[in-house]
C-alpha atoms as a PDB file:
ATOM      1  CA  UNK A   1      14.140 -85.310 -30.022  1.00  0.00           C
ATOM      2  CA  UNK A   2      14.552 -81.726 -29.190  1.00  0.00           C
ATOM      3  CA  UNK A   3      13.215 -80.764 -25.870  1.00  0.00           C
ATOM      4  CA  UNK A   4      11.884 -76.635 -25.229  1.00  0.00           C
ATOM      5  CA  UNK A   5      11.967 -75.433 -21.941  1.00  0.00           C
ATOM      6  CA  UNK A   6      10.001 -73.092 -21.001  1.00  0.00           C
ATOM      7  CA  UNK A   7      10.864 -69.721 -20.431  1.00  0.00           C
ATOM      8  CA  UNK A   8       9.420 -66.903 -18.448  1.00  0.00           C
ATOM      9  CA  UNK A   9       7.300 -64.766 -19.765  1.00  0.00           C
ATOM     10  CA  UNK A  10       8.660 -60.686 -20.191  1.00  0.00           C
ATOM     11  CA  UNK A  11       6.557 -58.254 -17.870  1.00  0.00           C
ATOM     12  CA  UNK A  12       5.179 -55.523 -20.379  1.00  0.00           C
ATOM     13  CA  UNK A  13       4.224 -53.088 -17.643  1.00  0.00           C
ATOM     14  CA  UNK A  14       3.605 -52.322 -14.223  1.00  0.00           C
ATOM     15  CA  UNK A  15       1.203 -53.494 -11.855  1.00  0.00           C
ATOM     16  CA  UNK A  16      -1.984 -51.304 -10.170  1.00  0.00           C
ATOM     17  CA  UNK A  17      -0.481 -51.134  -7.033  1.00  0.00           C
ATOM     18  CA  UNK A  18       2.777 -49.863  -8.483  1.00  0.00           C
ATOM     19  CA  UNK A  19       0.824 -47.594 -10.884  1.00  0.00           C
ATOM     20  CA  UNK A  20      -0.889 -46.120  -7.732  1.00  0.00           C
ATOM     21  CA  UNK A  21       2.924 -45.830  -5.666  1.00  0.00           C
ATOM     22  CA  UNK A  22       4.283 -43.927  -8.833  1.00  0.00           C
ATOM     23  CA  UNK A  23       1.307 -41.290  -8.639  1.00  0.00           C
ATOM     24  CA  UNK A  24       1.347 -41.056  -5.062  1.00  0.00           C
ATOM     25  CA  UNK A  25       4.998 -40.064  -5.156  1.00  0.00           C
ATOM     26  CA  UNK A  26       4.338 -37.612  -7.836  1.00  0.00           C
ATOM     27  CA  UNK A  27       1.535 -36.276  -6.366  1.00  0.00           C
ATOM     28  CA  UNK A  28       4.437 -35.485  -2.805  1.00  0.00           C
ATOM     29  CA  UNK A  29       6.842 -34.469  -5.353  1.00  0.00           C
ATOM     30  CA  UNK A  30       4.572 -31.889  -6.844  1.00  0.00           C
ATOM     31  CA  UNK A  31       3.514 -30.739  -4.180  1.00  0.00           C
ATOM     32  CA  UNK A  32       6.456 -30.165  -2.004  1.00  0.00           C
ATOM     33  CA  UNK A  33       7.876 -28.403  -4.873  1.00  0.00           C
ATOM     34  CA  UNK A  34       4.621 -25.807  -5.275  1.00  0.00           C
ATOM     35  CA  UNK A  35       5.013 -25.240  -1.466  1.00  0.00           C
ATOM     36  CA  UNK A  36       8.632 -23.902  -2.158  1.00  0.00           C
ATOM     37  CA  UNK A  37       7.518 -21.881  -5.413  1.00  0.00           C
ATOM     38  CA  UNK A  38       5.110 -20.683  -3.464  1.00  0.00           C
ATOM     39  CA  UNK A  39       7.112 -19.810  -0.306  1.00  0.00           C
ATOM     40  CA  UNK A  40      10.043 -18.307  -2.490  1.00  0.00           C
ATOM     41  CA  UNK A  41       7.075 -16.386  -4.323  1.00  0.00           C
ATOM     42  CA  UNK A  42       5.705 -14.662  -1.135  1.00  0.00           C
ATOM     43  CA  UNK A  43       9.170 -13.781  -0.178  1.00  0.00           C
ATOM     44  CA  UNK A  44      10.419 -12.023  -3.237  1.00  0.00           C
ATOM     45  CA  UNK A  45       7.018 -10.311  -3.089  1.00  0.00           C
ATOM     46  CA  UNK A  46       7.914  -9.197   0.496  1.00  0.00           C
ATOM     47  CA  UNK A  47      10.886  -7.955  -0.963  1.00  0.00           C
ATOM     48  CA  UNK A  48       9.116  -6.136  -3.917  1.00  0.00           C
ATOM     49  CA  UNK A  49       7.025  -3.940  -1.390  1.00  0.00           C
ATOM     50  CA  UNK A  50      10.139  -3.019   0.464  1.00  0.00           C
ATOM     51  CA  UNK A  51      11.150  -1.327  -2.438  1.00  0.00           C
ATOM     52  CA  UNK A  52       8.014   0.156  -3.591  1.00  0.00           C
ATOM     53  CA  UNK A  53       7.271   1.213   0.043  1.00  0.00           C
ATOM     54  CA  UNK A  54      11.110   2.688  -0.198  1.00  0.00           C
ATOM     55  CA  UNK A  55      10.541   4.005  -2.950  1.00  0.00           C
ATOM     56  CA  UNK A  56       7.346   6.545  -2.260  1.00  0.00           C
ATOM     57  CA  UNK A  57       9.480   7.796   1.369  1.00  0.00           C
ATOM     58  CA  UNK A  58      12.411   9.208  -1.387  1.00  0.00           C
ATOM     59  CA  UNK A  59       9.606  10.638  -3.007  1.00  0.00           C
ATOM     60  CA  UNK A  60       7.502  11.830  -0.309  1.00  0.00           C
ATOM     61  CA  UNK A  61      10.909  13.397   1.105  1.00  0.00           C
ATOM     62  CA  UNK A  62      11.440  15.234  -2.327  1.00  0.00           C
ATOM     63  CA  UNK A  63       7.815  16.517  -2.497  1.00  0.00           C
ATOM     64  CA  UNK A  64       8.499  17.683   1.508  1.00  0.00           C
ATOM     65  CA  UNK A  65      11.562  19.685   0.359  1.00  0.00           C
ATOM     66  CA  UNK A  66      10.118  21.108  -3.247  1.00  0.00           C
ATOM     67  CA  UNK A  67       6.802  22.401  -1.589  1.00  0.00           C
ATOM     68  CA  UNK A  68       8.111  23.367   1.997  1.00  0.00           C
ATOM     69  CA  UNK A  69       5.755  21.353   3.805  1.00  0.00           C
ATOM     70  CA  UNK A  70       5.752  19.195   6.647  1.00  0.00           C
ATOM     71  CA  UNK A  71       3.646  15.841   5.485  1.00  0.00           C
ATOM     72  CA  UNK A  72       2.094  14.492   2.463  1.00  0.00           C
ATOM     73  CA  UNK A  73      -1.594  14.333   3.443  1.00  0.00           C
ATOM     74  CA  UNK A  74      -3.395  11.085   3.828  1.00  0.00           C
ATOM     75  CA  UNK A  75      -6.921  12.911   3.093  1.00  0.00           C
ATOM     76  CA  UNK A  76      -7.849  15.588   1.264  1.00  0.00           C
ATOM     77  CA  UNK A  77     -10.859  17.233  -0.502  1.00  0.00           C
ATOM     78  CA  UNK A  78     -10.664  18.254  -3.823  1.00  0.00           C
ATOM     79  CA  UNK A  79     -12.901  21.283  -4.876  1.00  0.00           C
ATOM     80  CA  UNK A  80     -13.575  22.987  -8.309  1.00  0.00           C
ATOM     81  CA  UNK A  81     -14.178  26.065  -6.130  1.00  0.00           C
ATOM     82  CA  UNK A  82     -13.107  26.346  -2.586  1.00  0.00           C
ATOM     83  CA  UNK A  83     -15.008  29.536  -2.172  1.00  0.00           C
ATOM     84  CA  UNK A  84     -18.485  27.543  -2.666  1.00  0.00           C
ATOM     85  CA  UNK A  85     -20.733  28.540  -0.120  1.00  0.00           C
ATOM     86  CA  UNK A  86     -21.810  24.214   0.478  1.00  0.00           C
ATOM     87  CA  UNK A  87     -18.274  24.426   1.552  1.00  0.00           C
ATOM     88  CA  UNK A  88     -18.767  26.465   4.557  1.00  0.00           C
ATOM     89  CA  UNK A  89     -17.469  25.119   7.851  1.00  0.00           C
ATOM     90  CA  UNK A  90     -16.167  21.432   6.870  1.00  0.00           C
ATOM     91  CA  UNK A  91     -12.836  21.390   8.137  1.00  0.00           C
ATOM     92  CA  UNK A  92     -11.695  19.185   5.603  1.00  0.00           C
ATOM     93  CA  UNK A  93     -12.202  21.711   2.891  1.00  0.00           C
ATOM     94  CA  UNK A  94     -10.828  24.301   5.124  1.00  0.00           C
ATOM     95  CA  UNK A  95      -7.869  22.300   5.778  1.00  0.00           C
ATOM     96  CA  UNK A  96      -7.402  21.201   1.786  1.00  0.00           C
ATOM     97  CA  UNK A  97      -8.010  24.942   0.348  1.00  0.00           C
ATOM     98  CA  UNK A  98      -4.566  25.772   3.081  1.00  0.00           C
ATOM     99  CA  UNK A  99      -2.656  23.111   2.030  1.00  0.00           C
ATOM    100  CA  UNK A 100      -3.094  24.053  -1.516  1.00  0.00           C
ATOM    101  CA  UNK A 101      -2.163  27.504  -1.124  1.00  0.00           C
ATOM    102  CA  UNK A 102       0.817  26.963   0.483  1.00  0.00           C
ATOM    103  CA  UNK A 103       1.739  24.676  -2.393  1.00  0.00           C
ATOM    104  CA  UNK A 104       0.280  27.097  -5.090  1.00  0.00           C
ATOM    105  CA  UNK A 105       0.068  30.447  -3.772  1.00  0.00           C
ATOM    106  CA  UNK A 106      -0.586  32.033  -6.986  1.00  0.00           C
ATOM    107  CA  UNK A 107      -3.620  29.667  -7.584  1.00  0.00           C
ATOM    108  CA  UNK A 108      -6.981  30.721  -8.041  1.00  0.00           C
ATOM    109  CA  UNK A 109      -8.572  27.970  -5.241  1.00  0.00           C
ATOM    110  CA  UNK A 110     -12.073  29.936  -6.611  1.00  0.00           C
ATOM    111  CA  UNK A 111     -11.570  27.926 -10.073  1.00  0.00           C
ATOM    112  CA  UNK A 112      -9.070  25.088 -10.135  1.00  0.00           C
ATOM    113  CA  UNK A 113     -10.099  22.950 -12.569  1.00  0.00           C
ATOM    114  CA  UNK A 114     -10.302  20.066  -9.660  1.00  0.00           C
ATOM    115  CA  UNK A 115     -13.482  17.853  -9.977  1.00  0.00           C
ATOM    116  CA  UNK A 116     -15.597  17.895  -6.799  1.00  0.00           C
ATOM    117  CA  UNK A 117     -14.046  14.559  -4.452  1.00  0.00           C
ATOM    118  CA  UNK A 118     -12.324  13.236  -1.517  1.00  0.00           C
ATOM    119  CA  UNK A 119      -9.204  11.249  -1.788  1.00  0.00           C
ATOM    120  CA  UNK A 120      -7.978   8.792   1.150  1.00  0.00           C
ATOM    121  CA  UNK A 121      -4.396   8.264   1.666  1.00  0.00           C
ATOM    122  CA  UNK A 122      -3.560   5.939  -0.799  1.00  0.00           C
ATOM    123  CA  UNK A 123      -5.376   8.305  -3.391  1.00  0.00           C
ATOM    124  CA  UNK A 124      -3.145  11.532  -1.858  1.00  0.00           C
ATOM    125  CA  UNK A 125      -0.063   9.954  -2.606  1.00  0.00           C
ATOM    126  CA  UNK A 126      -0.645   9.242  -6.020  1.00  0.00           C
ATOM    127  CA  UNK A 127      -2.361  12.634  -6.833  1.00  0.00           C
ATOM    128  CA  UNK A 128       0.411  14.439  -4.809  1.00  0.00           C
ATOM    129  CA  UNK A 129       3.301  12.689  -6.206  1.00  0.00           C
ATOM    130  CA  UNK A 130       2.118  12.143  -9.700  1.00  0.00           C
ATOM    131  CA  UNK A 131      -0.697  14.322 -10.191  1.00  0.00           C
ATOM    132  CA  UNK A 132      -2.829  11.482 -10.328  1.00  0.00           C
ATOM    133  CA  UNK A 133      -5.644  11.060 -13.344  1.00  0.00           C
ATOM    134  CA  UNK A 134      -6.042  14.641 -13.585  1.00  0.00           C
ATOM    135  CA  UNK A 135      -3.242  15.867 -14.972  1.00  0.00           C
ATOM    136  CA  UNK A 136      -2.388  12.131 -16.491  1.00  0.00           C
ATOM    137  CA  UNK A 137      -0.109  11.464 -14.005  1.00  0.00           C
ATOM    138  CA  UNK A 138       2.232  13.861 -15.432  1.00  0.00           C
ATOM    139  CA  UNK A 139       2.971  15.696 -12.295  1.00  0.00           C
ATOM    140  CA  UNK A 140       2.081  19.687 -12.119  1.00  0.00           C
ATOM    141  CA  UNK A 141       2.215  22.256 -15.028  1.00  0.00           C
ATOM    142  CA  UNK A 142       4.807  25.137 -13.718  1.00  0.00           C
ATOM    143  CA  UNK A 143       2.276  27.719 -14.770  1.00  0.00           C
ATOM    144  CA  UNK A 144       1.670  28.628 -10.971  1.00  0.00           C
ATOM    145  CA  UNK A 145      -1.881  29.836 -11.447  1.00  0.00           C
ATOM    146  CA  UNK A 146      -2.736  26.421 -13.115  1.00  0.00           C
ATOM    147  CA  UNK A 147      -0.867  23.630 -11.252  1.00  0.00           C
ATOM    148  CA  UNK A 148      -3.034  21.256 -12.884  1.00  0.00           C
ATOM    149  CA  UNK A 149      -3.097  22.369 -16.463  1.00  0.00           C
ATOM    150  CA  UNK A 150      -2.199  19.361 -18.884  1.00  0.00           C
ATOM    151  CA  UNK A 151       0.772  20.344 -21.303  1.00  0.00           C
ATOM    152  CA  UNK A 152       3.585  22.452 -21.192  1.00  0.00           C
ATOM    153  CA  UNK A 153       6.687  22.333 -18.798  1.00  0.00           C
ATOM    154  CA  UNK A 154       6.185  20.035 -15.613  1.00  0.00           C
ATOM    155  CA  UNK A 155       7.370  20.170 -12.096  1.00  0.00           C
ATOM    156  CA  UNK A 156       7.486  15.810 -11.704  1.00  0.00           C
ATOM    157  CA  UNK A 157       6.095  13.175 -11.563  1.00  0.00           C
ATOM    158  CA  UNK A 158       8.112  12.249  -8.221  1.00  0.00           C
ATOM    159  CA  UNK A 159       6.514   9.120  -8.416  1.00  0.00           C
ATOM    160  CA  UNK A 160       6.050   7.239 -12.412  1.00  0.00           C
ATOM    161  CA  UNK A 161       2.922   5.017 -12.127  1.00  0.00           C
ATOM    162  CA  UNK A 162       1.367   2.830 -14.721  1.00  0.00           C
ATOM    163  CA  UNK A 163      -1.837   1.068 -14.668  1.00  0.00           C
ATOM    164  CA  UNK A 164       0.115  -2.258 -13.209  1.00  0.00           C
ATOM    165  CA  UNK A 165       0.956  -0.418  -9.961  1.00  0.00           C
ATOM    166  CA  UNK A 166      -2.988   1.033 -10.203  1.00  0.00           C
ATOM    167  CA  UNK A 167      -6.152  -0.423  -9.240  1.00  0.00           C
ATOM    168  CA  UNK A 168     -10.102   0.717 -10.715  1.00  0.00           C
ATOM    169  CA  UNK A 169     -10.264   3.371  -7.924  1.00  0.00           C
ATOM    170  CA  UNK A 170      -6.282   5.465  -8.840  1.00  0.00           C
ATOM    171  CA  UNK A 171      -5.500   3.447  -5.691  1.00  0.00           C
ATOM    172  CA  UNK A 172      -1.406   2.069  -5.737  1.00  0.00           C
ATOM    173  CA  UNK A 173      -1.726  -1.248  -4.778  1.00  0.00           C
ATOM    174  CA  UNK A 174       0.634  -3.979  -3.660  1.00  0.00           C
ATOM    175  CA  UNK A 175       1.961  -7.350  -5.670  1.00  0.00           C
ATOM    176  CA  UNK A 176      -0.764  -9.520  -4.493  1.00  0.00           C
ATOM    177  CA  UNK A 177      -3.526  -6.646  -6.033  1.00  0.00           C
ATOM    178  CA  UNK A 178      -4.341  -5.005  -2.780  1.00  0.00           C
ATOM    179  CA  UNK A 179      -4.377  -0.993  -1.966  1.00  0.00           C
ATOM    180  CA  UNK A 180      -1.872   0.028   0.769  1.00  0.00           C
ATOM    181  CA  UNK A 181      -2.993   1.956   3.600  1.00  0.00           C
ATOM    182  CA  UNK A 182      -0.902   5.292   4.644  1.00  0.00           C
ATOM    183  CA  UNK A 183      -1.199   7.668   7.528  1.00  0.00           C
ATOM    184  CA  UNK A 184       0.711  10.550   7.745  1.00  0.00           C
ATOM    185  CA  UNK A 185       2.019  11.996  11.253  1.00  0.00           C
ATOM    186  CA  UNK A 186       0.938  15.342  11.810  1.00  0.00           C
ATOM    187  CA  UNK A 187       2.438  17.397  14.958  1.00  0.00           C
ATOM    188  CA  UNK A 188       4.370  13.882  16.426  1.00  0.00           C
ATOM    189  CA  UNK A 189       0.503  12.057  16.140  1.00  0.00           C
ATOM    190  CA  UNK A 190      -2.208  10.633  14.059  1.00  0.00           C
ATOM    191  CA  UNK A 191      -5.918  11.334  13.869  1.00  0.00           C
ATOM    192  CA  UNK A 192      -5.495  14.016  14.959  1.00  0.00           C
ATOM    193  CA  UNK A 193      -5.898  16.919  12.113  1.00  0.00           C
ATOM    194  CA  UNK A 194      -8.872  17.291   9.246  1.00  0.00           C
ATOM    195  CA  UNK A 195      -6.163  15.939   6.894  1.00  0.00           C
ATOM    196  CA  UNK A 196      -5.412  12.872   9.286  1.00  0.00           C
ATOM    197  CA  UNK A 197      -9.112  11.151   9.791  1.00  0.00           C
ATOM    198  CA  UNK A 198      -9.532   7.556  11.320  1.00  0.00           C
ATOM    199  CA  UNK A 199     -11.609   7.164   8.418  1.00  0.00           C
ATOM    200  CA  UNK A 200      -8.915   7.116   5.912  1.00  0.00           C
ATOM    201  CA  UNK A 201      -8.811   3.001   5.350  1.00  0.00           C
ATOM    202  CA  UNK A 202     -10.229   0.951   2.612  1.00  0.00           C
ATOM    203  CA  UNK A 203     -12.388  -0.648   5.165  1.00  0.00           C
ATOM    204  CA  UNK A 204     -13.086   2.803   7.168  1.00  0.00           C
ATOM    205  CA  UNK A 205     -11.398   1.657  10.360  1.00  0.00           C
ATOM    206  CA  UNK A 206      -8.394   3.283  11.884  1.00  0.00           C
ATOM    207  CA  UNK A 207      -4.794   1.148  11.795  1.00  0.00           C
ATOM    208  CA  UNK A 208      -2.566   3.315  12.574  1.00  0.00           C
ATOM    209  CA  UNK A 209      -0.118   1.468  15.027  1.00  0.00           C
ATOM    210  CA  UNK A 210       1.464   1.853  18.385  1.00  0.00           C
ATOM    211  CA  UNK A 211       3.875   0.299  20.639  1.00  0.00           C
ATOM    212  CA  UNK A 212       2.950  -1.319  23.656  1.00  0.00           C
ATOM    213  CA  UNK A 213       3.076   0.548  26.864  1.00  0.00           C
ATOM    214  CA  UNK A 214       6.231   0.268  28.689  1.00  0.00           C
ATOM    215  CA  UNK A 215       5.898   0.694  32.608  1.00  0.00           C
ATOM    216  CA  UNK A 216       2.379   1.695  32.387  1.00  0.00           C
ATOM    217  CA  UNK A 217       3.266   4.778  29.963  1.00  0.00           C
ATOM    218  CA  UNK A 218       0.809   5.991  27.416  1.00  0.00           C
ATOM    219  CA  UNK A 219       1.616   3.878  24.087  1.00  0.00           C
ATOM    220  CA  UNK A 220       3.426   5.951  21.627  1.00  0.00           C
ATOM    221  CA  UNK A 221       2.781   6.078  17.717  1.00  0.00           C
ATOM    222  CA  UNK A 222       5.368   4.037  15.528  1.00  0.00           C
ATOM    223  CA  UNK A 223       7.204   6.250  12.976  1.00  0.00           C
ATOM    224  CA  UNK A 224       5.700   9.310  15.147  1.00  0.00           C
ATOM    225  CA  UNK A 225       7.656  11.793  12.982  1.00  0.00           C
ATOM    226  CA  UNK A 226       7.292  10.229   9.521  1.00  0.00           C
ATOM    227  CA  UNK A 227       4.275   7.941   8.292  1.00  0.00           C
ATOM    228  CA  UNK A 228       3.061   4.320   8.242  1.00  0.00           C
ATOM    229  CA  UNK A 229       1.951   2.364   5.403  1.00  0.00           C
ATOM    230  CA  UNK A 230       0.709  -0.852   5.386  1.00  0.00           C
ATOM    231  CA  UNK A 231       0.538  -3.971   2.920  1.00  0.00           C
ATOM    232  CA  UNK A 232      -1.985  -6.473   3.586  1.00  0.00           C
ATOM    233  CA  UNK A 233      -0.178  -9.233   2.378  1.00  0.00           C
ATOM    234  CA  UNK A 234      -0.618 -12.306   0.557  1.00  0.00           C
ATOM    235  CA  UNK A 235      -3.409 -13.692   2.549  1.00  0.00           C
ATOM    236  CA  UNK A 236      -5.288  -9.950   1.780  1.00  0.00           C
ATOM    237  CA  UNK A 237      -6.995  -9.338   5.268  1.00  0.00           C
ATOM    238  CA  UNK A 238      -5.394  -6.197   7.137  1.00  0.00           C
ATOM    239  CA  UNK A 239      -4.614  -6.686  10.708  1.00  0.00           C
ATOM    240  CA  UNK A 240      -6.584  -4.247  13.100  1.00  0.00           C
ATOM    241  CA  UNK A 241      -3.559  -1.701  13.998  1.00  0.00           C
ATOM    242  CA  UNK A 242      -3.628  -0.526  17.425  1.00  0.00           C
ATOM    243  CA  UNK A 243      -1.333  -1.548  19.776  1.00  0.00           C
ATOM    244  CA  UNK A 244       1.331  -3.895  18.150  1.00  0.00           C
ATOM    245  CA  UNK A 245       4.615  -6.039  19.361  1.00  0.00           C
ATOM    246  CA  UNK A 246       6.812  -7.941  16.921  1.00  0.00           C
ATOM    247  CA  UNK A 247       5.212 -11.826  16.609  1.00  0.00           C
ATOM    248  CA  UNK A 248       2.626 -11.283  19.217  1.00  0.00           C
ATOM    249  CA  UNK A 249      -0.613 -10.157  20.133  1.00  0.00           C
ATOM    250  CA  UNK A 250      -3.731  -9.917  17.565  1.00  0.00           C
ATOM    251  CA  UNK A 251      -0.535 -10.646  14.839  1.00  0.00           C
ATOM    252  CA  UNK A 252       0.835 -13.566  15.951  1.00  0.00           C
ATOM    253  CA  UNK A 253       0.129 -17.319  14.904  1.00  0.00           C
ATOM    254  CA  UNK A 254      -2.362 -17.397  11.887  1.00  0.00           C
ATOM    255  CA  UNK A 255      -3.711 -14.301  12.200  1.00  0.00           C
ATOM    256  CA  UNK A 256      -5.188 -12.409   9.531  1.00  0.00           C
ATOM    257  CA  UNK A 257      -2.638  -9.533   9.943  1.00  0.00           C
ATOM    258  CA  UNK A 258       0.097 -11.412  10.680  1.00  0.00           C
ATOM    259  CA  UNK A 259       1.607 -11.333   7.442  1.00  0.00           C
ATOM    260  CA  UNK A 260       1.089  -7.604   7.050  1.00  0.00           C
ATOM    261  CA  UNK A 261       3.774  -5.545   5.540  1.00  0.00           C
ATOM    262  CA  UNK A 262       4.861  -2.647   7.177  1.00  0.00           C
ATOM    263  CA  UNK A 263       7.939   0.520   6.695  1.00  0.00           C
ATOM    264  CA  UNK A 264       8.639   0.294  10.541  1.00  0.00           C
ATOM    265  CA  UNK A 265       9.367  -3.495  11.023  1.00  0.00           C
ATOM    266  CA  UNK A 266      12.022  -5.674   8.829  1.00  0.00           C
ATOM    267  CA  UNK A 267       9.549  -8.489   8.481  1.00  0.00           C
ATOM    268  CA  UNK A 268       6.250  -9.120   8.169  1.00  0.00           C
ATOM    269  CA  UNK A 269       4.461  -8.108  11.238  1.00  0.00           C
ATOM    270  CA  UNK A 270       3.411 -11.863  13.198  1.00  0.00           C
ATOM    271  CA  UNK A 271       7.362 -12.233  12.976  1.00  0.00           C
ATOM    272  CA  UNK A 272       9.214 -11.509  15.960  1.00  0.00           C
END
C-alpha cells in the first residue's frame, strides 16, 4: 500500500506585518528621495536668480551708458502731464519730470502719453528697461518727442520679458512666484532722494542692507555705489534688511529671511 506524506503547504503571499514593513520602507524611500528633489530644486532655483539678477546689472549698465545717467530709479511717478497744477510741490513728480528730460530732452513732459501712476522699484526696472506695458514691452520709439509711441524703429528692449517672468501687477518676479525688491544707490546712499523712498517694498518697509559696524563706525550701505535686489526665496517671507552679517543675526537659523537671495552675497543670506 502506497503511503503519501505530507507536504508543506506553498505560502501565496505575505503576511500583515510584512505588508506593513514593505510600506514603511517605501514610505522612507519616498521620502528621502523628495527631500533631495526638493533640495536639488531650491538650489538650481538659487542658481536661476543668479542669472536673472545678473542679468538686469548688464542691462541696467547698458541703460546707464545709452541715457547718460547715474542709476536706474527704484520709484518714479508717471504723469500724462507734468505741468498739471495737482502736481505742484511733490518732489516725486519734480524728481520724475528731471529724470525724464534728461532721458528725452526733446519730449513734451506737458503731454506724454503716460497714464497717471507710481511705479516701485521692481515696476522701474521693467518700464525702464523694457518699456513696460505701455509701449508692450517693446522698449522706446526713437522718435525723441514720443519715447513711448508704439511702432516704428526702437531703441531696446534691454531687458526681453514675457508674462512667465511677470506677475498681475508688471512686477518681475523670482522662480518661486515672488516680486524682487531693488534699491538703487543714489550719491554713495539709499533713502535718501524722491526717487529712493523707504517706501519702495512690496510690504512698504525699508530693506535696504548694511554691514555691521566695525570699531564703533557708522554702518555702511552694501553695494553703496551700485544697487541691491533682493529674492525672498523659497520659503517667500523677506528678511527685515538693516544691518546684516553672513549666517547671523535676524538671518541666521530658521529665520524667515534667511534664505533670501541677494547680488552682494554668494549664498543665500543665513549662510555664512
Amino acid at each position: 500500500m502506497r503511503t503519501t506524506l505530507p507536504t508543506r503547504s506553498h505560502r501565496l503571499g505575505f503576511t500583515l506585518i510584512e505588508l506593513l514593513v514593505v510600506i514603511a520602507i517605501i514610505g522612507i524611500l519616498m521620502g528621502l528621495t523628495l527631500a533631495a528633489v526638493q533640495q536639488v530644486r531650491g538650489k538650481a532655483n538659487d542658481v536661476k536668480v543668479r542669472e536673472e539678477i545678473a542679468q538686469i546689472e548688464s542691462s541696467i549698465a547698458a541703460f546707464k551708458q545709452h541715457f547718460e545717467v547715474d542709476y536706474l530709479p527704484n520709484a518714479f511717478l508717471l504723469a500724462p502731464n507734468y505741468g498739471d497744477p495737482s502736481l505742484a510741490g511733490n518732489p516725486l513728480a519734480a524728481a520724475s519730470q528731471a529724470y525724464l528730460r534728461r532721458m528725452f530732452p526733446r519730449m513734451n513732459l506737458a503731454s506724454t502719453g503716460l497714464p497717471a501712476t507710481t511705479l516701485n522699484g521692481n515696476q522701474c526696472l521693467v518700464f525702464f528697461l523694457s518699456g513696460g506695458p505701455i509701449t508692450n514691452f517693446s522698449g522706446f520709439s526713437s522718435n525723441p518727442s514720443a519715447p513711448f509711441a508704439t511702432g516704428g524703429t526702437r531703441m531696446g528692449p534691454l531687458l526681453e520679458l514675457n508674462a512667465k517672468r511677470l506677475n498681475a501687477n508688471n512686477e518681475l518676479i523670482d522662480p518661486w512666484g515672488n516680486p524682487y525688491v531693488y534699491f538703487t544707490a543714489i550719491n554713495r546712499g539709499y533713502n535718501s532722494h524722491p526717487l529712493n523712498p523707504t517706501t519702495a517694498t512690496p510690504t512698504g518697509v525699508s530693506m535696504t542692507f548694511f554691514s555691521q559696524s566695525i570699531n564703533g563706525g557708522a554702518p555702511k550701505p552694501l553695494n553703496a555705489t551700485g544697487f541691491q535686489m533682493i529674492s525672498a526665496g523659497n520659503n517667500k517671507a523677506f528678511g527685515p534688511g538693516g544691518l546684516w552679517a553672513p549666517g547671523g543675526g535676524v538671518y541666521g537659523g530658521a529665520s524667515p529671511g534667511a534664505d533670501d537671495v541677494a547680488n552682494f552675497h554668494p549664498r543665500v543670506l543665513g549662510a555664512p
